[in-house]
C-alpha atoms as a PDB file:
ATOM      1  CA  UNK A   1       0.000   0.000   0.000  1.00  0.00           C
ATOM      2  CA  UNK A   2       2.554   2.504  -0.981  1.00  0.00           C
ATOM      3  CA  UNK A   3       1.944   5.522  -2.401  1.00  0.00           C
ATOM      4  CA  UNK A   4       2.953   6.774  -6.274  1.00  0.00           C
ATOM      5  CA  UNK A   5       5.722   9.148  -5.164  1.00  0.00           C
ATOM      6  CA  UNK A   6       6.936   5.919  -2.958  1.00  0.00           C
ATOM      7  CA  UNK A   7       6.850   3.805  -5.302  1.00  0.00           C
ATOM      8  CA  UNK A   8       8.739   6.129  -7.790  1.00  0.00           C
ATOM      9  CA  UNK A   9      11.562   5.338  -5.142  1.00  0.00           C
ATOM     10  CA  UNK A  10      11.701   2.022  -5.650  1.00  0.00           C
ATOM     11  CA  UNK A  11      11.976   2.367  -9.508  1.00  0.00           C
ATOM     12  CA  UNK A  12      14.417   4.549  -9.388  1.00  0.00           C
ATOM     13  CA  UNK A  13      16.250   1.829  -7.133  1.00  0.00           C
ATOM     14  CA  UNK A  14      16.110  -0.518  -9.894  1.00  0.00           C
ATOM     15  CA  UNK A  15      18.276   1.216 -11.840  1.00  0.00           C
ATOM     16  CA  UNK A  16      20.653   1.986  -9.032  1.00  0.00           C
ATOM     17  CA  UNK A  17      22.655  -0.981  -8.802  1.00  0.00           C
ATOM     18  CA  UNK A  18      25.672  -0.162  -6.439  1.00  0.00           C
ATOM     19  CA  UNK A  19      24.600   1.006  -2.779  1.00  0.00           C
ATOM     20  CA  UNK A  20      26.804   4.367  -3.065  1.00  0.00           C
ATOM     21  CA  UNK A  21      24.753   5.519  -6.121  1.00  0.00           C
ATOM     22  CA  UNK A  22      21.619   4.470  -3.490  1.00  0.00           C
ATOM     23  CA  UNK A  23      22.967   6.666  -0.385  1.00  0.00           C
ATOM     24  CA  UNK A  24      23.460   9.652  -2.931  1.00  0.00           C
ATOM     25  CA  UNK A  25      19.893   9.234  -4.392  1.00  0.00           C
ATOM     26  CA  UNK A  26      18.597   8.961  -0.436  1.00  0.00           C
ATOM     27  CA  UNK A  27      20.923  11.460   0.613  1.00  0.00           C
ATOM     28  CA  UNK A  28      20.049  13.926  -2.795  1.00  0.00           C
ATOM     29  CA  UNK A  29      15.991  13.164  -1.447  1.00  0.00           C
ATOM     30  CA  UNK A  30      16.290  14.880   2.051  1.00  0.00           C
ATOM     31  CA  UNK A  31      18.791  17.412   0.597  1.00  0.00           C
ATOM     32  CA  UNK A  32      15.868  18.344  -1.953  1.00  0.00           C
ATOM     33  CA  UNK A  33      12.992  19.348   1.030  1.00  0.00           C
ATOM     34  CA  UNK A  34      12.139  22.607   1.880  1.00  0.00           C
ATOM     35  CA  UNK A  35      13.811  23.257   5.318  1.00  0.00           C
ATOM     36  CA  UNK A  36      12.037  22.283   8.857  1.00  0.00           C
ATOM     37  CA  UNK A  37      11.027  26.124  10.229  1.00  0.00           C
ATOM     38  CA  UNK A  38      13.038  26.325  13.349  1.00  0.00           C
ATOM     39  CA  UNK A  39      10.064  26.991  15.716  1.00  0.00           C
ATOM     40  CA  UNK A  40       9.650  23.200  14.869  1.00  0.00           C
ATOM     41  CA  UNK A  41      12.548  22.125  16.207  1.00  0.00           C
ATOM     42  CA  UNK A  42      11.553  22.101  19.512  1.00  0.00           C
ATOM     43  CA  UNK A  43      11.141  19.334  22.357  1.00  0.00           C
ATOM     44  CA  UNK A  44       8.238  18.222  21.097  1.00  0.00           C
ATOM     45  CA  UNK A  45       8.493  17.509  17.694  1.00  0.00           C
ATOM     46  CA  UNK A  46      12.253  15.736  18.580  1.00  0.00           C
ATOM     47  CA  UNK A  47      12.010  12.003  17.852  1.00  0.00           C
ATOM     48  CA  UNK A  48      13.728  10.359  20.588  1.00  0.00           C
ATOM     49  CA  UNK A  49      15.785   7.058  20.064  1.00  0.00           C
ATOM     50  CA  UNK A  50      17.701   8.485  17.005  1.00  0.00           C
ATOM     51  CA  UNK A  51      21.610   8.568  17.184  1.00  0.00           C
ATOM     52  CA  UNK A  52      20.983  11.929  15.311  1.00  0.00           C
ATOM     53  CA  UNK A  53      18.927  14.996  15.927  1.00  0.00           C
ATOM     54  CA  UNK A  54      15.312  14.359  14.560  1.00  0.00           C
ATOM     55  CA  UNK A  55      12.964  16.612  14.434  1.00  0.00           C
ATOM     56  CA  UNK A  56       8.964  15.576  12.971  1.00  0.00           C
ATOM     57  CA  UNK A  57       6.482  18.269  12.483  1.00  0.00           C
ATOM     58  CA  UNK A  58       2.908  16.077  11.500  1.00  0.00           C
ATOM     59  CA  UNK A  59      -0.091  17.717   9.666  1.00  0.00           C
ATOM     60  CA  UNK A  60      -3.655  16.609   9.514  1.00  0.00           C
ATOM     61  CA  UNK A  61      -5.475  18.507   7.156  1.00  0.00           C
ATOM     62  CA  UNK A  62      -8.900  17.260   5.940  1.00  0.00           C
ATOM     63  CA  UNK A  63      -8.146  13.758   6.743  1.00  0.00           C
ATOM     64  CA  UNK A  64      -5.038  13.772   5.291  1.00  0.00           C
ATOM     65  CA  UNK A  65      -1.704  13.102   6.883  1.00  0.00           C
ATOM     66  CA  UNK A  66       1.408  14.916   5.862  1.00  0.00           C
ATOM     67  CA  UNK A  67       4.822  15.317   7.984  1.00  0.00           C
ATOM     68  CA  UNK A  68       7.966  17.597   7.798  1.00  0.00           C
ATOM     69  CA  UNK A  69      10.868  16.983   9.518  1.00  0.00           C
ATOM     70  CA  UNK A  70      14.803  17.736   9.280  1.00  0.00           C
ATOM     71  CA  UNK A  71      17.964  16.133  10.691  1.00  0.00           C
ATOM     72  CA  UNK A  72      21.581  17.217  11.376  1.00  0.00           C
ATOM     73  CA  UNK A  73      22.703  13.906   9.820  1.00  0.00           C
ATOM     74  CA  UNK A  74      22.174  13.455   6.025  1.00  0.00           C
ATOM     75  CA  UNK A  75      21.511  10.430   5.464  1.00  0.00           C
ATOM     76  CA  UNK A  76      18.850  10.735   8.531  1.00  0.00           C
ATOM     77  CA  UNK A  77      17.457  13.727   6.559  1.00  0.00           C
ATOM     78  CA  UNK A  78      17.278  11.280   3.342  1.00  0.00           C
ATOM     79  CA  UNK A  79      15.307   8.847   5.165  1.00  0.00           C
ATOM     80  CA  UNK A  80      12.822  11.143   6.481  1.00  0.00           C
ATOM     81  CA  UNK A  81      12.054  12.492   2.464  1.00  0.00           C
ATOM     82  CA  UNK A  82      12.000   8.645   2.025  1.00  0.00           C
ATOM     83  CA  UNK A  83       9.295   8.441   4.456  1.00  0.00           C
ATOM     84  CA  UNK A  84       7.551  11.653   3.726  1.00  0.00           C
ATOM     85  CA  UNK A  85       7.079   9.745   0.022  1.00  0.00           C
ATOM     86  CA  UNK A  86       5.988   6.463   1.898  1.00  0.00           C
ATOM     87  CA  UNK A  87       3.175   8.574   4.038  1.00  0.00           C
ATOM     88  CA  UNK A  88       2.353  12.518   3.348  1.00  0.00           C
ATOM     89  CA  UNK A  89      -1.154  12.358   1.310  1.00  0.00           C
ATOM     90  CA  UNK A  90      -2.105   9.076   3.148  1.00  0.00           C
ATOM     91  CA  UNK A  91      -5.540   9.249   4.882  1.00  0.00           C
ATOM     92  CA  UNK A  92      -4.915   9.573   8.699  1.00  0.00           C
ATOM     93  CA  UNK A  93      -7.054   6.511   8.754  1.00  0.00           C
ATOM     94  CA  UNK A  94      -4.822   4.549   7.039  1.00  0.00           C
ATOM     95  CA  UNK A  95      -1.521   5.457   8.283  1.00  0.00           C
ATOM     96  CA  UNK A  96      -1.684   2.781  10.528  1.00  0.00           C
ATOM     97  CA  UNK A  97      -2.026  -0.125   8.161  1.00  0.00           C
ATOM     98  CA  UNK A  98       0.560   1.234   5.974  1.00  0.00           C
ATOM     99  CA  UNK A  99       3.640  -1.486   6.475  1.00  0.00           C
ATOM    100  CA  UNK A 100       6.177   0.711   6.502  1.00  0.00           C
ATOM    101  CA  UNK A 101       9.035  -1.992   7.424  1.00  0.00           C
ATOM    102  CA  UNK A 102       7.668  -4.478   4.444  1.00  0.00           C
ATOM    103  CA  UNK A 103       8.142  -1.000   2.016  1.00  0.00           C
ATOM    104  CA  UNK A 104      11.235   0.152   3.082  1.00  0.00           C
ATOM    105  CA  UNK A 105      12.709  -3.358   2.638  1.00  0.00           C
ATOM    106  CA  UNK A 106      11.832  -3.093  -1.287  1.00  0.00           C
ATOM    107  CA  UNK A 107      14.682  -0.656  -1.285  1.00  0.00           C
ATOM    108  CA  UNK A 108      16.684  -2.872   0.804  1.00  0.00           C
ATOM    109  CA  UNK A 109      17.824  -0.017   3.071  1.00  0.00           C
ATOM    110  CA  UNK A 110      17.473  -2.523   6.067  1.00  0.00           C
ATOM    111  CA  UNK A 111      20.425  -4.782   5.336  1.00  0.00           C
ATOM    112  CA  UNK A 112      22.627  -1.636   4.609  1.00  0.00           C
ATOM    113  CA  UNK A 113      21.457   0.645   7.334  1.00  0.00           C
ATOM    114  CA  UNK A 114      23.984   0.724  11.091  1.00  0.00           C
ATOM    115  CA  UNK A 115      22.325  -0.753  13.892  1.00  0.00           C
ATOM    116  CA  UNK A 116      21.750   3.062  14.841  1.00  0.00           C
ATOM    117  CA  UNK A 117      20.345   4.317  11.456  1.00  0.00           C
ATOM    118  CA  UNK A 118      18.157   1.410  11.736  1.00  0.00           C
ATOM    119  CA  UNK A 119      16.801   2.270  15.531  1.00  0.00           C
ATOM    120  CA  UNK A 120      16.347   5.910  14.519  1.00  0.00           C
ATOM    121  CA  UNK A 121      14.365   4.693  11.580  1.00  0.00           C
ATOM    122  CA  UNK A 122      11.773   2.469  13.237  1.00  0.00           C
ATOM    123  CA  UNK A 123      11.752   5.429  15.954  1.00  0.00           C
ATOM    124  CA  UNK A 124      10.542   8.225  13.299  1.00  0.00           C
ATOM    125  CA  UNK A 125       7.834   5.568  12.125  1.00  0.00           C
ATOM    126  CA  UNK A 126       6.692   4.529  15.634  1.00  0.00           C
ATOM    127  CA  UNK A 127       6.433   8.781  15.659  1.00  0.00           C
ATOM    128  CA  UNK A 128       4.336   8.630  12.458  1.00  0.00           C
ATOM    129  CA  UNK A 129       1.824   5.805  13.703  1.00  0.00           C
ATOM    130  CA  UNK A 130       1.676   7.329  16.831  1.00  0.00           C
ATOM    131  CA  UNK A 131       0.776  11.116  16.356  1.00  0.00           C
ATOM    132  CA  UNK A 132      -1.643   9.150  13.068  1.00  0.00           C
ATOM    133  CA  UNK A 133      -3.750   6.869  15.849  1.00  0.00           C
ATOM    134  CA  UNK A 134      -4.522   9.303  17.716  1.00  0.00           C
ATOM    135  CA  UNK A 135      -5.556  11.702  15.565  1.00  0.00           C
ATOM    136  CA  UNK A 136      -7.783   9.532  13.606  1.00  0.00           C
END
C-alpha cells in the first residue's frame, strides 16, 4: 500500500545498482525538502531514540496526513524524504495499516542501514503511527 511518489523510489532503485549511487539518491531526497522552520525544532516535535537529531512536524489537514521533519545527519534527513514519500497524502485513517518496514525493505535499506540508522528509523515511524492513531 505505498503511495505513487513511494513507489517512484523504488523504480528509481532498480536502476541503481551499487549502494553508493543508493545513499546519494537517499541522501540527494532529504537534501531536496524545503527546510524544517526552526520553531519546529523544539522538544516536542524531537524524535527520541535516534543517534541523530530528529525533528517531525505532523499535519492533519482534511483527513489527510502529511509530515515535515529535518535532521543534522544526512543520510537521517534522506530517510525522512523517504518516508515523507511512503506517508504525506495518506488518509490519517490509514496510516496505521501502511507497512512501513515491508516497504522500506523493497529498497533494501534494512540490510545496509547501522544498527543506529536502523533504531532511529523504526523510531521516526513509531512517531508517524503514533501522532496518526490518535488523531484519527
Amino acid at each position: 500500500m505505498a503511495t505513487e511518489a513511494f513507489e517512484e523510489i523504488v523504480e528509481d532503485f532498480e536502476f541503481l545498482e551499487d549502494w553508493e549511487d543508493r545513499y546519494r539518491y537517499v541522501i540527494d531526497q532529504g537534501k531536496s525538502m524545503e527546510p524544517l522552520d526552526e520553531a519546529f525544532r523544539v522538544p516536542a516535535t524531537k524524535v527520541d531514540g535516534c543517534a541523530s537529531q530528529v525533528w517531525l512536524h505532523p499535519k492533519i489537514e482534511a483527513g489527510v496526513f502529511s509530515f515535515e521533519g529535518a535532521s543534522d545527519a544526512m543520510i537521517v534527513s534522506g530517510l525522512i524524504a523517504v518516508l515523507r514519500k511512503l506517508y504525506n497524502g495518506v488518509p490519517v485513517a490509514e496510516v496505521t495499516k501502511v507497512d512501513a518496514r515491508a516497504e522500506m525493505t523493497r529498497l533494501g535499506l534494512n540490510e545496509h542501514l547501522s544498527s543506529q540508522r536502523s533504531n532511529g528509523l523504526r523510531a521516526m515511524i513509531e512517531r508517524i503511527r503514533l501522532v496518526a492513531s490518535e488523531a484519527s
